[in-house]
N, C-alpha and C. Protein backbone atom coordinates (compact mmCIF):
# COMPACT_ATOMS: atom_id res chain seq x y z
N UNK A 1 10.25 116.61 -87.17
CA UNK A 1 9.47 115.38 -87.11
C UNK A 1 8.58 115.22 -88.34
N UNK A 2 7.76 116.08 -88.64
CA UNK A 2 7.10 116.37 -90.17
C UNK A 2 7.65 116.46 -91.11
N UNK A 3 9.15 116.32 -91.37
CA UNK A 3 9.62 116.37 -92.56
C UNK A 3 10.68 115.31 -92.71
N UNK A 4 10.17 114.50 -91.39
CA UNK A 4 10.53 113.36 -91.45
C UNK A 4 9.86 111.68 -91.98
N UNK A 5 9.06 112.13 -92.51
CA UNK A 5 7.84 111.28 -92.68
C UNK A 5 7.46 111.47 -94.19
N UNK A 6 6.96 110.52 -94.82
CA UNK A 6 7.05 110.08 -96.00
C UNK A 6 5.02 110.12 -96.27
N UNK A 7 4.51 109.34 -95.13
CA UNK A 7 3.19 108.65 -95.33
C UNK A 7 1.87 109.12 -95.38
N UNK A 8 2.22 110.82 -95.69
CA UNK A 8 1.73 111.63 -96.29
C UNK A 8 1.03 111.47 -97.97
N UNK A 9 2.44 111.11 -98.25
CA UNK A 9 2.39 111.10 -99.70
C UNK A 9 1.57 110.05 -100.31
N UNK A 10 0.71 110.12 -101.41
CA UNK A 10 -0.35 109.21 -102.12
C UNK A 10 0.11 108.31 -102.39
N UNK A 11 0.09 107.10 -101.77
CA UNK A 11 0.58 105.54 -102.28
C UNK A 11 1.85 105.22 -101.53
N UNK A 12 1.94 106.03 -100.75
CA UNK A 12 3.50 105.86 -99.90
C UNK A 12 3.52 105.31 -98.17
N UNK A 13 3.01 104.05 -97.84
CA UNK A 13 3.11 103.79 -96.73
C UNK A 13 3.92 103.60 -95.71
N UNK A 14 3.69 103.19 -94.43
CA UNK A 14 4.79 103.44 -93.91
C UNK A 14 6.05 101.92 -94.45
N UNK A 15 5.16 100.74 -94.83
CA UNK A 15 5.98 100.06 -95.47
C UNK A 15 7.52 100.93 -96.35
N UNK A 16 6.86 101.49 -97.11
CA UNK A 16 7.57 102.16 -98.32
C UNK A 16 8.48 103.27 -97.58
N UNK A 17 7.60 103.99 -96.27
CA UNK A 17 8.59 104.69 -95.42
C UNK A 17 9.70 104.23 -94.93
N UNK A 18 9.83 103.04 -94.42
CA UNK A 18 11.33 102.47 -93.87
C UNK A 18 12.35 101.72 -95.13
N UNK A 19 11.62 101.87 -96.13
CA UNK A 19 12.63 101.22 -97.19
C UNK A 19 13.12 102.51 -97.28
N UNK A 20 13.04 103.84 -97.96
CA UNK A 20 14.01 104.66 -98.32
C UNK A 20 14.33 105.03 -96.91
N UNK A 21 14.16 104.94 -95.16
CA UNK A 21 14.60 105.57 -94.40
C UNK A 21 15.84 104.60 -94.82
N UNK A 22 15.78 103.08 -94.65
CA UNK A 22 17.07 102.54 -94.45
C UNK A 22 17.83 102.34 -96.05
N UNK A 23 17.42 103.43 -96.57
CA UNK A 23 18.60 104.01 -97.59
C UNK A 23 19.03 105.38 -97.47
N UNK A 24 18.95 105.31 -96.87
CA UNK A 24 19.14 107.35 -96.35
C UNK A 24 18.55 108.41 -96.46
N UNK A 25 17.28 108.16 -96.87
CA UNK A 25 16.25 108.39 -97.41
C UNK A 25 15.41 108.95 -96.37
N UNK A 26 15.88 110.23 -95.63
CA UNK A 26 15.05 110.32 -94.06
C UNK A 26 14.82 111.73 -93.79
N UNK A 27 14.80 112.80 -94.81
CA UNK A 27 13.79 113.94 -94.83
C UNK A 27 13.74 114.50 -95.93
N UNK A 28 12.72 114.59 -96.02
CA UNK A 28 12.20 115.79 -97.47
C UNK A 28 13.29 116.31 -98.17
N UNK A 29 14.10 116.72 -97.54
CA UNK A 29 15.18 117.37 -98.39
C UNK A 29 16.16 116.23 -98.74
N UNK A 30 16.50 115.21 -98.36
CA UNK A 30 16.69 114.15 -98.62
C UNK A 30 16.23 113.55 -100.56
N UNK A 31 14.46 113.46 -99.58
CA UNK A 31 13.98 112.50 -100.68
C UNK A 31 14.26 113.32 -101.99
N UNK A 32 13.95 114.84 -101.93
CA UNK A 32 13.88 115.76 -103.42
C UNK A 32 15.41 115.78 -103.93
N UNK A 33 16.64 115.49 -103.18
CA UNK A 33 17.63 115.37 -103.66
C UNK A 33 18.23 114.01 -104.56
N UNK A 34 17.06 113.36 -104.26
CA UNK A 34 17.64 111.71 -104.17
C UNK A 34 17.31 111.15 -105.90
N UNK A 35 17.96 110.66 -106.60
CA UNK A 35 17.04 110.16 -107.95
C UNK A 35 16.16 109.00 -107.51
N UNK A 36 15.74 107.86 -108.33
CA UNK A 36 14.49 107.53 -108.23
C UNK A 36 15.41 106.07 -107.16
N UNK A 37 15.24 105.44 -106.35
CA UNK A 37 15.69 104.52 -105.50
C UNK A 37 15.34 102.91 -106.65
N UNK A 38 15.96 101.71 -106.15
CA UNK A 38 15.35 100.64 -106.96
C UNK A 38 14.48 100.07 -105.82
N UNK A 39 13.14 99.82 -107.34
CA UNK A 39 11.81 99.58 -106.79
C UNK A 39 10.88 100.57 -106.54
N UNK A 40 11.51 101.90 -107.05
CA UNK A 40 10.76 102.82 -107.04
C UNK A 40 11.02 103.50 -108.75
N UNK A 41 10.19 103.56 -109.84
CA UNK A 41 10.06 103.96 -111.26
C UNK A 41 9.97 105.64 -111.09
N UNK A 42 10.30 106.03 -112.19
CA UNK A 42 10.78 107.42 -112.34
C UNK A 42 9.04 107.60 -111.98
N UNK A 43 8.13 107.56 -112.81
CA UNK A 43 6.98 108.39 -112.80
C UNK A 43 6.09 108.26 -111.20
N UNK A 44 6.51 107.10 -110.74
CA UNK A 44 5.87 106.90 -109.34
C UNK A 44 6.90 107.90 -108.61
N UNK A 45 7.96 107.84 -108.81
CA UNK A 45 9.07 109.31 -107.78
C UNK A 45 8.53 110.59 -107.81
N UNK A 46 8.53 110.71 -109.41
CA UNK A 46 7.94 112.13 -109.89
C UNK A 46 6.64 112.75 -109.47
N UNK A 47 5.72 111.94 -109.14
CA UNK A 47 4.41 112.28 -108.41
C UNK A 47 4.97 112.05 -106.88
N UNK A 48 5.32 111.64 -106.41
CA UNK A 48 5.58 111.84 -105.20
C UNK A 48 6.61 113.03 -104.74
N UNK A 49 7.55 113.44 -105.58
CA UNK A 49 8.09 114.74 -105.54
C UNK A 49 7.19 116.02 -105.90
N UNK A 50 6.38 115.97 -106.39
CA UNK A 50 5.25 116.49 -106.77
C UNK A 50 4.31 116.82 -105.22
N UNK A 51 4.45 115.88 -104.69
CA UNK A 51 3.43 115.78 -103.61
C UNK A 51 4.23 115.88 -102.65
N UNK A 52 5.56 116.41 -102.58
CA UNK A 52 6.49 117.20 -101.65
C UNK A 52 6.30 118.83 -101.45
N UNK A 53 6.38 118.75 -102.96
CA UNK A 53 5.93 120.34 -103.20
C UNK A 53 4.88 120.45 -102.62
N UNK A 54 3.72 120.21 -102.62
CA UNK A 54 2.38 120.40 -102.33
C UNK A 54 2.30 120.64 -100.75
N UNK A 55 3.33 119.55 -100.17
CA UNK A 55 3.25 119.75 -98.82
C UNK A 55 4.60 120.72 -98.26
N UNK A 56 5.17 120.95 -98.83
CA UNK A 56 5.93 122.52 -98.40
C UNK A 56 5.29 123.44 -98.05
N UNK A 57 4.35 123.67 -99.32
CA UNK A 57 3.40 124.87 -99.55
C UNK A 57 2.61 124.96 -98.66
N UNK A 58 1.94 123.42 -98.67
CA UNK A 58 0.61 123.42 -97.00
C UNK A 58 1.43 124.03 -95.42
N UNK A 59 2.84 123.44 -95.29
CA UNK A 59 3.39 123.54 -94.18
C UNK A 59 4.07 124.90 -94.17
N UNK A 60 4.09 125.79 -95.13
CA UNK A 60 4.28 127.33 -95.17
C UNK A 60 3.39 128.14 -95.13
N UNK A 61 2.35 127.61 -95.49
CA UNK A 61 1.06 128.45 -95.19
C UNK A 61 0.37 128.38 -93.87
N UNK A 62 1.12 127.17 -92.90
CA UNK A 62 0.62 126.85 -92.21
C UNK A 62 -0.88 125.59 -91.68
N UNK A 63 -1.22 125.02 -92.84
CA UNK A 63 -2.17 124.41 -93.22
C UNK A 63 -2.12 122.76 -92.52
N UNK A 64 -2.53 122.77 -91.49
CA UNK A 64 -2.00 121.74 -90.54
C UNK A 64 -3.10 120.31 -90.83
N UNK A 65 -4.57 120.86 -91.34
CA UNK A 65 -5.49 120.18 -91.88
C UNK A 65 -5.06 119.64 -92.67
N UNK A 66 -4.11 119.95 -94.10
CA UNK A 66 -3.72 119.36 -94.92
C UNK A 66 -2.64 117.94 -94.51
N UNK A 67 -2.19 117.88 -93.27
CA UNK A 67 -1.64 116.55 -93.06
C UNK A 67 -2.22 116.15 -92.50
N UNK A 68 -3.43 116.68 -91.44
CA UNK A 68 -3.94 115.79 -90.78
C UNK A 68 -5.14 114.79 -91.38
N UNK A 69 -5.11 115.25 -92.37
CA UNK A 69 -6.07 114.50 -93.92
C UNK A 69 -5.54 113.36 -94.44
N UNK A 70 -4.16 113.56 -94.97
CA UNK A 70 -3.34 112.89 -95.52
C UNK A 70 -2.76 111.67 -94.87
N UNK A 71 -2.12 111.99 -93.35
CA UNK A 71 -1.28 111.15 -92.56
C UNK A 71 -2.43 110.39 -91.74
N UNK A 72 -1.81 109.17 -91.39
CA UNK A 72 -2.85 107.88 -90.69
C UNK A 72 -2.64 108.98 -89.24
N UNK A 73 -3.91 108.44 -88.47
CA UNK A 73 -4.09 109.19 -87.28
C UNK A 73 -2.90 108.81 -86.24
N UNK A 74 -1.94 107.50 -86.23
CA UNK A 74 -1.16 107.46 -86.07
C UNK A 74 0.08 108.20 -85.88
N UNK A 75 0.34 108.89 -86.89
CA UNK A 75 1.36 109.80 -87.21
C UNK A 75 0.98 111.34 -87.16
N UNK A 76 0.12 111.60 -86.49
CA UNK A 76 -0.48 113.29 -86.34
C UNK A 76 0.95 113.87 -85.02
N UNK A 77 1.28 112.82 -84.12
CA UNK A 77 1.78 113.34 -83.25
C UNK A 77 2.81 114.19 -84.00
N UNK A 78 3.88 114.26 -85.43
CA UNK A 78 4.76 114.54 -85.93
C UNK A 78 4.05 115.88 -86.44
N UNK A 79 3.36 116.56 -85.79
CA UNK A 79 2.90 118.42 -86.20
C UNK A 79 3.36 119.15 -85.09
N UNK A 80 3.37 118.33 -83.51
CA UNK A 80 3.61 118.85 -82.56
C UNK A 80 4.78 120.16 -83.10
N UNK A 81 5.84 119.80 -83.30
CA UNK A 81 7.13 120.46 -83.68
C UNK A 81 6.95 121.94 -84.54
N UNK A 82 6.09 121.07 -85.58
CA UNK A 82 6.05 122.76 -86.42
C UNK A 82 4.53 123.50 -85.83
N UNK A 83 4.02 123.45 -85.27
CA UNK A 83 3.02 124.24 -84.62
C UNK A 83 2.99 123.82 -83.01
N UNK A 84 3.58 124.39 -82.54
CA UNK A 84 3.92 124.26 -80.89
C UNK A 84 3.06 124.81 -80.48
N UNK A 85 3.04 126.58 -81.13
CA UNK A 85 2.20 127.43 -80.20
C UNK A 85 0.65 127.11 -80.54
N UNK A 86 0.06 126.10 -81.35
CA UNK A 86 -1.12 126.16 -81.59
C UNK A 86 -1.74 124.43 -81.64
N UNK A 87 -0.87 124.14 -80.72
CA UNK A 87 -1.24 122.73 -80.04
C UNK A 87 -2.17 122.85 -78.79
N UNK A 88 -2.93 121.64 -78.19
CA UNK A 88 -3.73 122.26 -77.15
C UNK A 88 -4.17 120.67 -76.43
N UNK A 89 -3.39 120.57 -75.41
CA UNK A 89 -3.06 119.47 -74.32
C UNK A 89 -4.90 119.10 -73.43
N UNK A 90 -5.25 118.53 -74.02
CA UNK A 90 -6.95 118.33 -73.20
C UNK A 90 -6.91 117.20 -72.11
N UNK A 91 -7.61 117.53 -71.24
CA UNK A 91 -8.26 116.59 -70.18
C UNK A 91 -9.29 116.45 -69.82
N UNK A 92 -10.06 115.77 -69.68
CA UNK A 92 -11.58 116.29 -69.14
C UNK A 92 -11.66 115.46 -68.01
N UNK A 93 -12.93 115.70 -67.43
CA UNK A 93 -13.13 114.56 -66.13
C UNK A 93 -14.46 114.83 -66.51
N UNK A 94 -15.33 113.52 -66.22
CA UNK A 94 -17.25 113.03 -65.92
C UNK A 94 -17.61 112.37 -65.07
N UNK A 95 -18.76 112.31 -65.21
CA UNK A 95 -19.37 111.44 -64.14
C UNK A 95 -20.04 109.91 -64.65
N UNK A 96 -19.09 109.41 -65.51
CA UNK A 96 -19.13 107.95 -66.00
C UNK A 96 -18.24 107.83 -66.50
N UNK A 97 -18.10 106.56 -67.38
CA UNK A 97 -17.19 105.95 -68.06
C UNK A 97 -17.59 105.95 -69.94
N UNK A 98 -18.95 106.88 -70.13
CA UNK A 98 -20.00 106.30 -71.77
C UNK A 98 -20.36 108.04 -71.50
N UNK A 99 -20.47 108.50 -72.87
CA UNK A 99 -21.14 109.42 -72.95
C UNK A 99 -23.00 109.33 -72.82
N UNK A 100 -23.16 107.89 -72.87
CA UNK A 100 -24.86 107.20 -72.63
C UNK A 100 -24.88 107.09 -70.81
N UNK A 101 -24.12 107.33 -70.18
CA UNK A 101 -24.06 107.02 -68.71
C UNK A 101 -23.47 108.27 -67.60
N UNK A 102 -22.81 108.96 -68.50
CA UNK A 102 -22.22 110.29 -67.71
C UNK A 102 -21.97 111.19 -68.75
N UNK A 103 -21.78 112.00 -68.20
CA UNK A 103 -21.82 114.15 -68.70
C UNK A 103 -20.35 114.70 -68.18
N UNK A 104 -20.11 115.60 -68.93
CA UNK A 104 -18.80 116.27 -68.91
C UNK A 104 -18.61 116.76 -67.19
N UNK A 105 -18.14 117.00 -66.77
CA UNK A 105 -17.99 117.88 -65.48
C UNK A 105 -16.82 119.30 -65.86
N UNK A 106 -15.97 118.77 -65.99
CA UNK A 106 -15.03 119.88 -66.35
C UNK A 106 -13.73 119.49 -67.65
N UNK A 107 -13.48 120.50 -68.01
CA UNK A 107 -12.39 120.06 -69.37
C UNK A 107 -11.04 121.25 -68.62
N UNK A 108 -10.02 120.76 -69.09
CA UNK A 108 -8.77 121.37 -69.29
C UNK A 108 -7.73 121.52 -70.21
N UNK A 109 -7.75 122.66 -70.69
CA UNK A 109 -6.60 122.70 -72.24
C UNK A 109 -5.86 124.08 -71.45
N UNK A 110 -4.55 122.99 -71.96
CA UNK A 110 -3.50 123.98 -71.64
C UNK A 110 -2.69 123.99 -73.02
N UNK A 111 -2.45 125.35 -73.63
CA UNK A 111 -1.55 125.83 -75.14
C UNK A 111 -1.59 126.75 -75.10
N UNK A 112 -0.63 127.40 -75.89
CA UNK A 112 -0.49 128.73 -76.35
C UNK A 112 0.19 129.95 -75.15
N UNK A 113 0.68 128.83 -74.57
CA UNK A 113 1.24 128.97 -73.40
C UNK A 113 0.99 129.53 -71.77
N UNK A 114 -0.66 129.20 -71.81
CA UNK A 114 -1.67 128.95 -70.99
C UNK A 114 -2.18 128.04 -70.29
N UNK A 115 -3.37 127.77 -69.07
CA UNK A 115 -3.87 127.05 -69.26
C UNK A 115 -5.28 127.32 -68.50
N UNK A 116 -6.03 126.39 -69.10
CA UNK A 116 -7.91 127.01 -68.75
C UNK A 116 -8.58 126.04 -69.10
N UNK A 117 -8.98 125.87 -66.90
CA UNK A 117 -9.79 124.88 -66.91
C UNK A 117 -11.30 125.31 -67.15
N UNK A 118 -12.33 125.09 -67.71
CA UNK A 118 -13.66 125.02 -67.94
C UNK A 118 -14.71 124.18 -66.67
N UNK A 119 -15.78 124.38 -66.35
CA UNK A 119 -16.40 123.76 -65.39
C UNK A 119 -18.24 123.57 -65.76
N UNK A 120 -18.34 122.24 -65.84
CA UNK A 120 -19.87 122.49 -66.16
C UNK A 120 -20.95 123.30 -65.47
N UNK A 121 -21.58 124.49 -65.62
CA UNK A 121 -22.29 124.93 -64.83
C UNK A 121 -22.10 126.46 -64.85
N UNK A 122 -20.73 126.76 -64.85
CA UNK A 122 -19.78 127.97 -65.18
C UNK A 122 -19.65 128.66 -66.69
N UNK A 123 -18.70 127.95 -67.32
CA UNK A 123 -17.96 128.43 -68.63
C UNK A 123 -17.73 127.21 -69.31
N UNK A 124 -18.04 126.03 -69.39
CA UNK A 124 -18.39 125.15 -70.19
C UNK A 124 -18.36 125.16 -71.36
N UNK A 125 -19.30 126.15 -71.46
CA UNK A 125 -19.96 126.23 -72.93
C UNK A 125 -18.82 127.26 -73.73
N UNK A 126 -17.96 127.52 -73.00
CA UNK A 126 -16.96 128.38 -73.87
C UNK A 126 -15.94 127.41 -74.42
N UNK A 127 -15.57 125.93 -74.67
CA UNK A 127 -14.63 125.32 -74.81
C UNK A 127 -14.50 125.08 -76.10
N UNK A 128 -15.91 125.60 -77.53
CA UNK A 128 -15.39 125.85 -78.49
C UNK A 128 -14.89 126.87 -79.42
N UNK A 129 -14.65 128.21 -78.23
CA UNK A 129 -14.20 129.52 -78.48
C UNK A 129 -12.64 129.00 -78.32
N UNK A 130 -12.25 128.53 -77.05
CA UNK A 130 -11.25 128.12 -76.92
C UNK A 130 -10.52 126.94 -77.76
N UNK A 131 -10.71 125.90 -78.26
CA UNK A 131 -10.41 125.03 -78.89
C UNK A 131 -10.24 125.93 -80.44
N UNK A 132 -10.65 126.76 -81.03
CA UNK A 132 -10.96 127.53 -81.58
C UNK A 132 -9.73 127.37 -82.75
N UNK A 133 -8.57 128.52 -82.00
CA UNK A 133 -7.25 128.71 -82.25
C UNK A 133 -6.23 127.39 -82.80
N UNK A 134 -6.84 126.60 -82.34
CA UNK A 134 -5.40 125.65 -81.65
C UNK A 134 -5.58 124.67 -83.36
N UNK A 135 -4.96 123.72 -83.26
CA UNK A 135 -4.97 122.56 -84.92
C UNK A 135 -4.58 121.61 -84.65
N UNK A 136 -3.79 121.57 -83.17
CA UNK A 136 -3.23 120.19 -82.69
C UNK A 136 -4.00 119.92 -81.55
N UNK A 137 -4.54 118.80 -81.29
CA UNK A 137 -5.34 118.38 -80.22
C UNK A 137 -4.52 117.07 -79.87
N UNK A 138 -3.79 117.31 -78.35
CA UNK A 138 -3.06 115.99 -78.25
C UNK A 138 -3.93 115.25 -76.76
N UNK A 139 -4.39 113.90 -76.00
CA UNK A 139 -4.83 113.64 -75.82
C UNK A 139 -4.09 112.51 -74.79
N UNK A 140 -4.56 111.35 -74.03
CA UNK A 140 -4.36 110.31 -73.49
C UNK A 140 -5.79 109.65 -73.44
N UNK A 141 -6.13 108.89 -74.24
CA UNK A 141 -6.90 107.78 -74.78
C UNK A 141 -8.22 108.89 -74.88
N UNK A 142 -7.68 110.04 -75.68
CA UNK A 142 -8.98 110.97 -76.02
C UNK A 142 -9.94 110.62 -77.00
N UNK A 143 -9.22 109.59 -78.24
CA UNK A 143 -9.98 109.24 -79.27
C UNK A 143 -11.10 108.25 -78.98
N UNK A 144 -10.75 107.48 -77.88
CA UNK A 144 -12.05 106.44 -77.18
C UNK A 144 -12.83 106.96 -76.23
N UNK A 145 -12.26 108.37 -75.43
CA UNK A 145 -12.84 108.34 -74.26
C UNK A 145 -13.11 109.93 -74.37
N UNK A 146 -11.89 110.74 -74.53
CA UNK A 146 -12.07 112.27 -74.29
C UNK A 146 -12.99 113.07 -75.55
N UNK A 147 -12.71 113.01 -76.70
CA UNK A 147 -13.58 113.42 -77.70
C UNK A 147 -15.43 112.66 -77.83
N UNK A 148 -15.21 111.56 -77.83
CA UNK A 148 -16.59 110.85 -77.86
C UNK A 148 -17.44 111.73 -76.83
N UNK A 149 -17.01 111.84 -75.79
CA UNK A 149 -18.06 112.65 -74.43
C UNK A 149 -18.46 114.08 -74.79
N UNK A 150 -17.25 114.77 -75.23
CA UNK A 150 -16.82 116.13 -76.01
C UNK A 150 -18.56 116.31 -77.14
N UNK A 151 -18.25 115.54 -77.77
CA UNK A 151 -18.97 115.54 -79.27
C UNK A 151 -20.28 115.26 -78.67
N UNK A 152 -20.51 114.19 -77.81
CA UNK A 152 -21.69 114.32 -77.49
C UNK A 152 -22.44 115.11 -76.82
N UNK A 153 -21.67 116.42 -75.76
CA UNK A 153 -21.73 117.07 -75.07
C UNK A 153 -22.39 117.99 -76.09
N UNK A 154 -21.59 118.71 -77.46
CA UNK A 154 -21.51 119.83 -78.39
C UNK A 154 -21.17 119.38 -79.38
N UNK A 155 -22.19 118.48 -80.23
CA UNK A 155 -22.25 118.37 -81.05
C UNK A 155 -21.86 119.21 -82.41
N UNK A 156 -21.92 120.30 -82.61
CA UNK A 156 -21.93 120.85 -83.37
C UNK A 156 -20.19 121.97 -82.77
N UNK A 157 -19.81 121.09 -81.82
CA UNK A 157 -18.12 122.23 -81.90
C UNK A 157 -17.30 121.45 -82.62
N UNK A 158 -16.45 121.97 -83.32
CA UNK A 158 -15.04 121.95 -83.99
C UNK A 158 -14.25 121.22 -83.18
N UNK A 159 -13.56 120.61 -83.64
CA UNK A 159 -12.08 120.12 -83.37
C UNK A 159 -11.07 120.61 -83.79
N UNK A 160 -10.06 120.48 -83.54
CA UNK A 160 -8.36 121.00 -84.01
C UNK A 160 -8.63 119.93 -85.16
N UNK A 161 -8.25 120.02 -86.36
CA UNK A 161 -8.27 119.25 -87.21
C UNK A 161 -7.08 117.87 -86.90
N UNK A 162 -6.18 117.90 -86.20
CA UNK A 162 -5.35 116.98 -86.18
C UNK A 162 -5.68 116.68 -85.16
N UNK A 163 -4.88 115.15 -84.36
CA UNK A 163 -5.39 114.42 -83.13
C UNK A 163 -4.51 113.47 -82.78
N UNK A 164 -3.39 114.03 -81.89
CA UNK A 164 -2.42 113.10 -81.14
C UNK A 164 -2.69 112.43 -80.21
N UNK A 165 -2.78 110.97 -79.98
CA UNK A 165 -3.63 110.59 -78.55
C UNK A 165 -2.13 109.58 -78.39
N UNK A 166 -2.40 110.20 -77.46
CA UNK A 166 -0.74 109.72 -76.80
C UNK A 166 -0.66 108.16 -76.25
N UNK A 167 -2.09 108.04 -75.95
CA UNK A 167 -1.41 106.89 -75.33
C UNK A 167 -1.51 105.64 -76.41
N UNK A 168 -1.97 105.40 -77.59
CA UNK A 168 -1.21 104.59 -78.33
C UNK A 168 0.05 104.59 -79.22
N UNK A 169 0.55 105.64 -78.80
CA UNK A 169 1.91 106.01 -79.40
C UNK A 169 2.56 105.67 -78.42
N UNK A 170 2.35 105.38 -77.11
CA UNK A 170 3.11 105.09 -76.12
C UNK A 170 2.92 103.43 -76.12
N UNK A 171 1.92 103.09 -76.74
CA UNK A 171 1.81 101.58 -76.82
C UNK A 171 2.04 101.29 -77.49
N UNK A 172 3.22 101.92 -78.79
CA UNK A 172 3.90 101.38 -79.85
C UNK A 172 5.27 101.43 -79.12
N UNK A 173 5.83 102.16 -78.91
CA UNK A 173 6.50 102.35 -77.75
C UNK A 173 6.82 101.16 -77.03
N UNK A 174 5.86 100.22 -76.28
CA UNK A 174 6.01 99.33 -75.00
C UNK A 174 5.58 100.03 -73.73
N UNK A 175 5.18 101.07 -73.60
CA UNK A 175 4.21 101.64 -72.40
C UNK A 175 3.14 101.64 -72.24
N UNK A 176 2.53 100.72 -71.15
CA UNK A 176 1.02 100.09 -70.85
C UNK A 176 0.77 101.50 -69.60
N UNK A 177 -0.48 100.64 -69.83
CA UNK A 177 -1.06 101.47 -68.63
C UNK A 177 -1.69 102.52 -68.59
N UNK A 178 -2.24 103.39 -67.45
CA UNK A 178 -2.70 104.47 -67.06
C UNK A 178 -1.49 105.84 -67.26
N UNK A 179 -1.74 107.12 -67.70
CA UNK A 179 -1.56 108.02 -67.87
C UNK A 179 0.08 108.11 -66.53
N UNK A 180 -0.61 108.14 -65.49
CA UNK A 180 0.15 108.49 -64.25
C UNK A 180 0.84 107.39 -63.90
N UNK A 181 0.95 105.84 -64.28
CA UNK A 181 1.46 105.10 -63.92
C UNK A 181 2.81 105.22 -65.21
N UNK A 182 2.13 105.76 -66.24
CA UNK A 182 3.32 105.64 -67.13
C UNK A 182 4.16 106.47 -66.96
N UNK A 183 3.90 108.12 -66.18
CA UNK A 183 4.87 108.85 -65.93
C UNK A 183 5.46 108.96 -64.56
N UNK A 184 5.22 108.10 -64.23
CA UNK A 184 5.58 107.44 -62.44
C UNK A 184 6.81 106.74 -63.20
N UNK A 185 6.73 105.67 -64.53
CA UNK A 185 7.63 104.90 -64.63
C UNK A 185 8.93 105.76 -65.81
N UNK A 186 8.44 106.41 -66.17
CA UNK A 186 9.19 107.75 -67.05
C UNK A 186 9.77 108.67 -66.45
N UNK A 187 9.62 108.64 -65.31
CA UNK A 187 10.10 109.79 -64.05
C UNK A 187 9.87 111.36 -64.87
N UNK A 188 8.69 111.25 -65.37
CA UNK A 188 8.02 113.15 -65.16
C UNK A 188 6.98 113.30 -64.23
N UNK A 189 7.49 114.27 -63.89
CA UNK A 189 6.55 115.20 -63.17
C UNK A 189 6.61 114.53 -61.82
N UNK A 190 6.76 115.25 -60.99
CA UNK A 190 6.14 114.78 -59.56
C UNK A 190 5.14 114.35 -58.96
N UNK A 191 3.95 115.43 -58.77
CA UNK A 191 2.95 114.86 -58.78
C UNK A 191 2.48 114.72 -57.20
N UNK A 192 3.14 114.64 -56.52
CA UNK A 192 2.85 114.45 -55.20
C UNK A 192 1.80 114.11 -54.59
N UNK A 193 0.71 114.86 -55.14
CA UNK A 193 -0.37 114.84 -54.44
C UNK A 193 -1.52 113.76 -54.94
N UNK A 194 -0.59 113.35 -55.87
CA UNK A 194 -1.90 112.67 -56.86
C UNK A 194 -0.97 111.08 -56.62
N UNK A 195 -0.10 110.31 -56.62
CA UNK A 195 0.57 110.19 -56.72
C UNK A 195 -0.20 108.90 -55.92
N UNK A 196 -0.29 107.63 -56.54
CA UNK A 196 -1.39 106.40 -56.21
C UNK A 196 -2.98 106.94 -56.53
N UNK A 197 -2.89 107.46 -57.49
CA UNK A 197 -5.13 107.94 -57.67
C UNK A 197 -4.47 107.60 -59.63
N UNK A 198 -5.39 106.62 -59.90
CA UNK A 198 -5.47 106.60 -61.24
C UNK A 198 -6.91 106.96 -61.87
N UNK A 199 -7.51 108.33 -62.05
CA UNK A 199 -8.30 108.47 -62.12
C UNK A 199 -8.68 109.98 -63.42
């Protein structure tokens, strides 16, 4: 999925991404094989092959910050793949809807092929030991709702440098809605028990 993607690169949007996809133009090893496309000048190729290299190197070293810098927050979901084991699935639940109106109650991250729920009152305060490890933080409307509460809670904890929030990738997609209504209509997971609570 990451080496499928272009919009990394300095001056290369996703505009510019679907012109060389629909020339065949559709992974890294691709683009470094390819001479310069028309509408694209040797020295604008050459820095952008340039800035292939650069991101080999980040994605061999493991350096997951380095795309999540580069790529629109949009496109973070495409790290999932090359760092699986150091992704980290969050949920939280409060007692409002505003970090000005309600407080964390409990968080849940499941990665690394675990999972550990946190509880305010308990172990709370351990969720930036845990978040710690991980570089992928994937989410359902975490960037409006789950991080804002987070940050205000612990100000001063870390994030995974990258940030998949699923549910506007699912609204590029054509999937509205609540979390559980969308996988009611996706047929995952069962759920049984929860199964009419959108909450």
């Amino acid at each position: 999925m990451l080496r499928a993607t272009f919009q990394h690169l300095p001056g290369l949007g996703a505009r510019g991404e679907a012109i060389l996809w629909t020339r065949g133009i559709t992974t890294w090893e691709a683009f470094r094989a390819h001479p310069p496309p028309a509408g694209f000048g040797r020295t604008r190729w050459d820095r952008f092959q340039e800035g292939l290299q650069s991101s080999e190197r980040a994605l061999s070293s493991g350096e997951a910050g380095f795309f999540a810098r580069a790529l629109p927050p949009g496109e973070h979901w495409r790290l999932y793949r090359s760092f699986p084991r150091e992704t980290a699935f969050l949920d939280i639940e409060t007692t409002g809807l505003s970090p000005r109106e309600g407080i964390v109650t409990c968080v849940t991250v499941h990665g690394g092929g675990r999972t550990v729920s946190l509880v305010q009152g308990e172990d709370l305060e351990e969720l930036g030991a845990v978040l710690r490890r991980f570089k992928l933080l994937v989410t359902f409307n975490g960037r409006a709702f789950d991080v804002p509460f987070l940050a205000t809670a612990f100000p001063d904890m870390a994030f995974p440098p990258a940030h998949a929030d699923l549910m506007h990738l699912l609204r590029r997609l054509g999937q509205r809605g609540g979390l559980k209504v969308i996988e009611q209509r996706l047929g995952l997971g069962s759920r049984e028990g929860v199964l009419g609570v959108d909450g």
